[in-house]
C-alpha atoms as a PDB file:
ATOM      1  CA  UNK A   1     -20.760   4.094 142.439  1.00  0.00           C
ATOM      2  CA  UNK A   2     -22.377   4.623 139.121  1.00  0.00           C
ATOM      3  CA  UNK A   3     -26.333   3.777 138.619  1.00  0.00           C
ATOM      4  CA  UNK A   4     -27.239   0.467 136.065  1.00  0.00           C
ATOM      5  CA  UNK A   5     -30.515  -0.381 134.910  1.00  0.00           C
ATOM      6  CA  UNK A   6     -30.328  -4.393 133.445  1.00  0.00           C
ATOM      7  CA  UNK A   7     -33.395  -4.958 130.816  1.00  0.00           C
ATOM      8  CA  UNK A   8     -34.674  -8.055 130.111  1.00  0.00           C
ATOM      9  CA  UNK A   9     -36.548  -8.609 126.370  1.00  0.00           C
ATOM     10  CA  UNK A  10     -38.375 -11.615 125.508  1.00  0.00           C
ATOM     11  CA  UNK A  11     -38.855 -12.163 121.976  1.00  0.00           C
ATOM     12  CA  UNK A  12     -41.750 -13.919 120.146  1.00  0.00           C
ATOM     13  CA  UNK A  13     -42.374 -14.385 116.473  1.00  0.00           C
ATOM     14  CA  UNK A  14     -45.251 -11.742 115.023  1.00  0.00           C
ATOM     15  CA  UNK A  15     -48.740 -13.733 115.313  1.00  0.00           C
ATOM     16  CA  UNK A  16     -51.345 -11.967 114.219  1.00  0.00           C
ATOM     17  CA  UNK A  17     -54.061 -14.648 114.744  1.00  0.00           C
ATOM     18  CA  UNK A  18     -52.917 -15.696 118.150  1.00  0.00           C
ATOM     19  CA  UNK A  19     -52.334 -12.588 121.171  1.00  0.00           C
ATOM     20  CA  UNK A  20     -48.240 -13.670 122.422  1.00  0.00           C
ATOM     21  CA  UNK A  21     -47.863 -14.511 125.746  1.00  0.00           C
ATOM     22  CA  UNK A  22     -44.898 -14.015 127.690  1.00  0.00           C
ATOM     23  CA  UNK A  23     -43.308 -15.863 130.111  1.00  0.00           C
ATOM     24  CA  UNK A  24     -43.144 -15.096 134.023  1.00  0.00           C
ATOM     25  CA  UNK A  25     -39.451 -13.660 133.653  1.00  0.00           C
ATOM     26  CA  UNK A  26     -37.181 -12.224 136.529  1.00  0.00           C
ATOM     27  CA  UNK A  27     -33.147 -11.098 136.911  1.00  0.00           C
ATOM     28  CA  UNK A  28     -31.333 -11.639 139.557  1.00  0.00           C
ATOM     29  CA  UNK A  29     -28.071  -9.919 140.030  1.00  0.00           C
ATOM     30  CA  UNK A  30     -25.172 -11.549 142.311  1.00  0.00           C
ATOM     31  CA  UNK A  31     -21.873  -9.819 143.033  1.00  0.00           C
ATOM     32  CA  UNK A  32     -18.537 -11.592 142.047  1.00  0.00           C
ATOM     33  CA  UNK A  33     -15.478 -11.596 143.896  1.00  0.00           C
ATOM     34  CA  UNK A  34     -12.562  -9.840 142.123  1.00  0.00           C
ATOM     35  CA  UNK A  35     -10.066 -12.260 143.132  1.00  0.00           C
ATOM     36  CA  UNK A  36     -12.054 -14.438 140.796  1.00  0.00           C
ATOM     37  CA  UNK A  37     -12.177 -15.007 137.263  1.00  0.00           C
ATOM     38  CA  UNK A  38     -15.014 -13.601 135.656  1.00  0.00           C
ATOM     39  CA  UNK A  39     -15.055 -17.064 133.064  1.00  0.00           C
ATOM     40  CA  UNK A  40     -15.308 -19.462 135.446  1.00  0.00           C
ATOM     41  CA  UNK A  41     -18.560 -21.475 135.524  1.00  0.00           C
ATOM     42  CA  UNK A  42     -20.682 -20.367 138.372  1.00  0.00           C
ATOM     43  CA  UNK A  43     -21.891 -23.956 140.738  1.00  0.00           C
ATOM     44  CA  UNK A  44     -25.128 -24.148 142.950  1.00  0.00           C
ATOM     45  CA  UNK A  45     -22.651 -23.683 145.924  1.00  0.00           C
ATOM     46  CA  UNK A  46     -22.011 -20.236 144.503  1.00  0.00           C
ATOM     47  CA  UNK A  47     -25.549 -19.098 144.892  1.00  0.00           C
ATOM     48  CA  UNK A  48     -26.403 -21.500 148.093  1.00  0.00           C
ATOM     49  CA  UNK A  49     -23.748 -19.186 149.810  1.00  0.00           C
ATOM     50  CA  UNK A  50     -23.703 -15.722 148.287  1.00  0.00           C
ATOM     51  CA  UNK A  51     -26.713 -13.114 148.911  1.00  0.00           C
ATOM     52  CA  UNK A  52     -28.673 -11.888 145.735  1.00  0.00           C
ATOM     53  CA  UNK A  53     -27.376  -8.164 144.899  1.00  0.00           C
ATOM     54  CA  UNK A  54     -29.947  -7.206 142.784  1.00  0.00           C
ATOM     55  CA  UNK A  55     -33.519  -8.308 141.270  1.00  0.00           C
ATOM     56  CA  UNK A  56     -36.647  -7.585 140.087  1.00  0.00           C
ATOM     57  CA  UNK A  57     -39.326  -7.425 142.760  1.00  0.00           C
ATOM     58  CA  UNK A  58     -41.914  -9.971 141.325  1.00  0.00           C
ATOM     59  CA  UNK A  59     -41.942 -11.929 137.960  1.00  0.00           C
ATOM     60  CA  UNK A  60     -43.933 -10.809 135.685  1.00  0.00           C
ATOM     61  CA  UNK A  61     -45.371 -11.368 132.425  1.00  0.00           C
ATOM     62  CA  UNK A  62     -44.572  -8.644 130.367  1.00  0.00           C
ATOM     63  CA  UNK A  63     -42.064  -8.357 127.595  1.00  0.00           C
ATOM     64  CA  UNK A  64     -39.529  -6.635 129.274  1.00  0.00           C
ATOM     65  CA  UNK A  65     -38.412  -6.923 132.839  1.00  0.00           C
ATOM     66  CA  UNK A  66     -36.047  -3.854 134.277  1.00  0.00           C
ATOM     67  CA  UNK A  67     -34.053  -4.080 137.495  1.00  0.00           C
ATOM     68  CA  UNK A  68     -32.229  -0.243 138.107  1.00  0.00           C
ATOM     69  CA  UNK A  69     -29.670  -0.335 141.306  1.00  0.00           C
ATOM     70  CA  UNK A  70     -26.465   0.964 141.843  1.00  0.00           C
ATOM     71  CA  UNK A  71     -23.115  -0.864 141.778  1.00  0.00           C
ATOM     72  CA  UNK A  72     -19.373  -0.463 142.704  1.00  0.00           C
ATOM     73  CA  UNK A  73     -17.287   0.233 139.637  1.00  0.00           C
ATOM     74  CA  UNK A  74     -14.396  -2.013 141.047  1.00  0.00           C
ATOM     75  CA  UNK A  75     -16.686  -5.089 141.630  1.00  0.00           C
ATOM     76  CA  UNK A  76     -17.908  -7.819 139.005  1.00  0.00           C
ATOM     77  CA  UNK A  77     -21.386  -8.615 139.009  1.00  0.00           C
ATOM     78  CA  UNK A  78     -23.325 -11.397 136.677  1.00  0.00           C
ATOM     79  CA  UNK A  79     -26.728 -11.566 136.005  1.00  0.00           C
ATOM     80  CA  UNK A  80     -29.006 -14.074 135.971  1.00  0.00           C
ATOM     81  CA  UNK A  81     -32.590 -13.840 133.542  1.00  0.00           C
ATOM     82  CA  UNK A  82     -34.645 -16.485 134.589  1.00  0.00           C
ATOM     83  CA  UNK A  83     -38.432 -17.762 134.332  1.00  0.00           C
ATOM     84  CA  UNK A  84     -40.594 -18.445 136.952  1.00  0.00           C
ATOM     85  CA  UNK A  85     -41.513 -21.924 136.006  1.00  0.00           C
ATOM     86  CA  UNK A  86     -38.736 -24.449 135.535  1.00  0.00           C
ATOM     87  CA  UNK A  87     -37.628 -25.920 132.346  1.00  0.00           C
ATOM     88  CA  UNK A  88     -38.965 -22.930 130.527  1.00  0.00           C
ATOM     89  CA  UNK A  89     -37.066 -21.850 127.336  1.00  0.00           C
ATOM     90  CA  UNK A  90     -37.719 -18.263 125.815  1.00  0.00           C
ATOM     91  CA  UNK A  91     -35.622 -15.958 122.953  1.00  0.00           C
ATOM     92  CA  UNK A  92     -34.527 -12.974 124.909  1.00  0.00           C
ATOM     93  CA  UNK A  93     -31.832  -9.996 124.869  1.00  0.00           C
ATOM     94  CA  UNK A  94     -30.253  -8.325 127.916  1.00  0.00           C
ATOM     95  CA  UNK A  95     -30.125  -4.525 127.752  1.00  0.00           C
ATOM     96  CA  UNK A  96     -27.477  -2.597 130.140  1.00  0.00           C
ATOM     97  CA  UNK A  97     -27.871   1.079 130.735  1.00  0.00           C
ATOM     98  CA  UNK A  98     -25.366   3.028 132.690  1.00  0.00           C
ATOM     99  CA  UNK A  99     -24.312   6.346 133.482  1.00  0.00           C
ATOM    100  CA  UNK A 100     -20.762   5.694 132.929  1.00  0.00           C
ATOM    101  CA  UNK A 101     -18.435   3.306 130.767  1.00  0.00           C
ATOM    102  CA  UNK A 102     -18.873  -0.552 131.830  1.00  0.00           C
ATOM    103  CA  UNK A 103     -17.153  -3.396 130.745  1.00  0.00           C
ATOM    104  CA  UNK A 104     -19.816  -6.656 129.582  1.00  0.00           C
ATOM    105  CA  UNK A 105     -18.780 -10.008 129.257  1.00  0.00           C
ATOM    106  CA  UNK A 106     -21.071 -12.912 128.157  1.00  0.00           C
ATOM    107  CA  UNK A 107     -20.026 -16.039 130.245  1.00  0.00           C
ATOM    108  CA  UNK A 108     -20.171 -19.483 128.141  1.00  0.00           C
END
């Protein structure tokens, strides 16, 4: 087990005139079964039937979200940044911190 702490960073252009707001923002974090490719595209069905591993307790609109759990180094796990309102579009980077060596990949 090793402990991860997923960050989620919403960007917004410098406006002085104008105070930024953020989006309600949230990550969810599902497990992935290793029998799997990890490049496969993931279908409703997939989330319909498999429980949520990981997320942040409410949305919120601050810059940066931060969910901190801890996973199994043999499983896969994908996560999910997402806005509280549908149809909302925002500029963001996803931060991982861990406390040993992970592999990322950025599914397509």
């Amino acid at each position: 087990m090793k402990t991860v702490s997923v960050s989620l960073l919403q960007f917004h252009p410098p406006s002085p005139a104008h105070k930024v707001k953020f989006f309600h923002c949230g990550l969810y974090v599902y497990e992935l079964k290793r029998d799997k490719t990890t490049q496969r595209k993931l279908t409703l069905k997939h989330f319909q039937f498999h429980p949520i591993f990981a997320r942040n307790k409410l949305f919120s609109n601050f810059q940066e979200v931060v969910v901190r759990t801890n996973v199994n180094s043999s499983h896969s796990y994908v996560i999910i940044p997402c806005t509280f309102q549908p149809d909302k579009e925002a500029q963001f980077v996803i931060r991982v911190f861990a406390d040993s060596h992970c592999e990322l990949t950025e599914l397509k």
